[in-house]
C-alpha atoms as a PDB file:
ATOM      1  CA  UNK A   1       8.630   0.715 -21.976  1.00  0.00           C
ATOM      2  CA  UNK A   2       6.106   2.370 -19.986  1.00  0.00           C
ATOM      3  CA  UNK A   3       7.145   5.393 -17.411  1.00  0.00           C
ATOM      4  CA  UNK A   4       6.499   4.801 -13.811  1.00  0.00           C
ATOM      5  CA  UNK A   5       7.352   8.295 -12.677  1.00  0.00           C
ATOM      6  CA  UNK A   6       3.441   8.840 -11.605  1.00  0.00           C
ATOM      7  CA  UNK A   7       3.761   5.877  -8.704  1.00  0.00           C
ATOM      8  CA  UNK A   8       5.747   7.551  -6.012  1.00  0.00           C
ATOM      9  CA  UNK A   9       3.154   7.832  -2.883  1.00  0.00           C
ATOM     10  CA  UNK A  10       3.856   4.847  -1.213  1.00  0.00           C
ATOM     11  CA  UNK A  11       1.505   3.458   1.885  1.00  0.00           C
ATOM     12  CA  UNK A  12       2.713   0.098   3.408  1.00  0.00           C
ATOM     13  CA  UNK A  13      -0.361  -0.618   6.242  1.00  0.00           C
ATOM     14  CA  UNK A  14       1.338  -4.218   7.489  1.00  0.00           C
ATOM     15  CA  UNK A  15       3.928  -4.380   9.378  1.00  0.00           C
ATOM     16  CA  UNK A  16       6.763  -5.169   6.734  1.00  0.00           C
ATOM     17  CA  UNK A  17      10.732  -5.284   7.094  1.00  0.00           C
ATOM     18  CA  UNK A  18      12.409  -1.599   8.376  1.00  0.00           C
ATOM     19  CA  UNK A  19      14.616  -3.043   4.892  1.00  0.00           C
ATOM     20  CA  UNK A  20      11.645  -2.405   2.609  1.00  0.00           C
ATOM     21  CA  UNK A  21      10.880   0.766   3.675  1.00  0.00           C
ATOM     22  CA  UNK A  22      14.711   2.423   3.448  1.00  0.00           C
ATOM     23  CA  UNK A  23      14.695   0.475   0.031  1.00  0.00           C
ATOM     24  CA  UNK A  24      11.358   2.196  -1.117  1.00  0.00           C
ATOM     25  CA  UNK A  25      13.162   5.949   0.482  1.00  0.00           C
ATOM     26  CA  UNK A  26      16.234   5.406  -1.077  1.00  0.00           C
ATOM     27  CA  UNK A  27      15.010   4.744  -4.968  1.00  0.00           C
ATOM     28  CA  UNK A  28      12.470   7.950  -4.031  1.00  0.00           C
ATOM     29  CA  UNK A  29       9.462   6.759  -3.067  1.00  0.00           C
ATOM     30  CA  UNK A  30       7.416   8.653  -0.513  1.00  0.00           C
ATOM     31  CA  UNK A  31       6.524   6.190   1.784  1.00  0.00           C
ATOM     32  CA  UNK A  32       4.019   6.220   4.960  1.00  0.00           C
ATOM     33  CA  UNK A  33       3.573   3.334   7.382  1.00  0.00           C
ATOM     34  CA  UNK A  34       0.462   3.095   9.113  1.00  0.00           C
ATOM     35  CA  UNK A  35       0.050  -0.413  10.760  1.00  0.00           C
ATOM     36  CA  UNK A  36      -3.195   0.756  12.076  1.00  0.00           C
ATOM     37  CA  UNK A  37      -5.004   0.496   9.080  1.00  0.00           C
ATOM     38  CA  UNK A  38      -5.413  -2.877   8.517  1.00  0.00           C
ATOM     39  CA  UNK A  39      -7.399  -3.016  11.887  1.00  0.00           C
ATOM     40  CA  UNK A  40     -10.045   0.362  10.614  1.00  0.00           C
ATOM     41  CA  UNK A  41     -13.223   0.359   9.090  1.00  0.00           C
ATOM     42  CA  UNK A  42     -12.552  -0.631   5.222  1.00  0.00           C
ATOM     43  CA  UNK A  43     -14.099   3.351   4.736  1.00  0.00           C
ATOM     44  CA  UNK A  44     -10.579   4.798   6.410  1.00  0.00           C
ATOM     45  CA  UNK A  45      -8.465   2.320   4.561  1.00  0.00           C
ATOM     46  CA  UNK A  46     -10.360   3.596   1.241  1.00  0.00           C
ATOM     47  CA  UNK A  47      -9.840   7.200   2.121  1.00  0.00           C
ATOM     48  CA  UNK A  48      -6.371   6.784   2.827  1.00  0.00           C
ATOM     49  CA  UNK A  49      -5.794   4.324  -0.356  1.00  0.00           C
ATOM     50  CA  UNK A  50      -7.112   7.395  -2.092  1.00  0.00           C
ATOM     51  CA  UNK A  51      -4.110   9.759  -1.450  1.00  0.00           C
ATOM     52  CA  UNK A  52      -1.551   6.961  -3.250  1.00  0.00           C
ATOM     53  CA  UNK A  53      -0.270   5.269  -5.900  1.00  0.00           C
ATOM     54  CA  UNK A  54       0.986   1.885  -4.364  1.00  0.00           C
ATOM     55  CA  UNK A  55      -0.233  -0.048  -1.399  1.00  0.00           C
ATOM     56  CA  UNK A  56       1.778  -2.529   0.019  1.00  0.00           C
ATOM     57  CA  UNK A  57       0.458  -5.159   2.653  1.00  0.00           C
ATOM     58  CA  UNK A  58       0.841  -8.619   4.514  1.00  0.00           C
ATOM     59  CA  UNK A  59      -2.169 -10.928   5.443  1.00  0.00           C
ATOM     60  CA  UNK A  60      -3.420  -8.429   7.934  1.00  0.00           C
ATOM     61  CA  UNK A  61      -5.041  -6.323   5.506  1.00  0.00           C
ATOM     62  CA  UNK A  62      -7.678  -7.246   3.445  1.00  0.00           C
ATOM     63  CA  UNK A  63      -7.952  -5.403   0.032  1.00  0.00           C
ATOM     64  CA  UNK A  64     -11.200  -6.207  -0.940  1.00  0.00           C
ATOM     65  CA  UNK A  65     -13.053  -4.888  -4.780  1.00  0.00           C
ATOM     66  CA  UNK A  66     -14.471  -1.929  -2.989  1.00  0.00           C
ATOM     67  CA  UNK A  67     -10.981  -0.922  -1.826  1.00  0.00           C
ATOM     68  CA  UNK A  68     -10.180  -1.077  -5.349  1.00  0.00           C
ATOM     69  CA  UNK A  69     -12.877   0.457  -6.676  1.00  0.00           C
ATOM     70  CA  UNK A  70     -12.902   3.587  -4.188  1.00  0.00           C
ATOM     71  CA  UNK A  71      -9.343   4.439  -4.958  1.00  0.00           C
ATOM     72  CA  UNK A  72      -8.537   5.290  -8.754  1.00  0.00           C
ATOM     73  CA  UNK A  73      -5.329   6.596  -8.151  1.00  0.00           C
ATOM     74  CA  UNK A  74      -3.801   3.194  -6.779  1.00  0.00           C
ATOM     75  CA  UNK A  75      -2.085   1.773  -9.667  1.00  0.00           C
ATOM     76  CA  UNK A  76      -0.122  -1.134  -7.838  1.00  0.00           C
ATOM     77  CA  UNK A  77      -0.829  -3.128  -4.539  1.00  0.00           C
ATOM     78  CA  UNK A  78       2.135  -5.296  -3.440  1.00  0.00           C
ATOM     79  CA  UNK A  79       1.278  -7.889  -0.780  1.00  0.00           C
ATOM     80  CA  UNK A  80       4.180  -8.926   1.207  1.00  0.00           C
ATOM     81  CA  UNK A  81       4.585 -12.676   2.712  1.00  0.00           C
ATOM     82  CA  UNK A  82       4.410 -16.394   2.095  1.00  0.00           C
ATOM     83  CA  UNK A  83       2.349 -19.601   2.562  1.00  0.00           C
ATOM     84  CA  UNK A  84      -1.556 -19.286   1.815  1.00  0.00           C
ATOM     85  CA  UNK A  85      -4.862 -17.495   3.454  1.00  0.00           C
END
């Protein structure tokens, strides 16, 4: 089984359940939530994507192949929510 002690910086940039968050906290993630994001140039969301390991959204973000591309730390996106977009 594969180690995921590397994946620890956490940024959530949707507005997600307080729940998550303390969930994320309490199994030691470092977690930053920054709700403004989703509304930046895709430039500031790549520069901040940059600085972690998992990015969790809702529908408000968009995560497009140049977010992925421009940030070769991120190892995991998580997008929060139901229905369709």
């Amino acid at each position: 089984m594969d180690s995921y002690d590397d994946m620890n910086r956490v940024l959530i940039t949707d507005d997600v359940d307080t729940q998550c968050v303390d969930m994320l906290k309490a199994n030691g993630f470092l977690v930053e939530k920054d709700i403004k994001l989703a509304k930046q140039p895709k430039e500031e969301l790549i520069k901040r994507v940059q600085e972690v390991d998992i990015l969790i959204v809702r529908s408000a973000t968009k995560v497009t192949s140049a977010i992925i591309e421009g940030s070769p730390r991120l190892k995991l996106i998580g997008r929060a929510g139901t229905g369709t977009d």
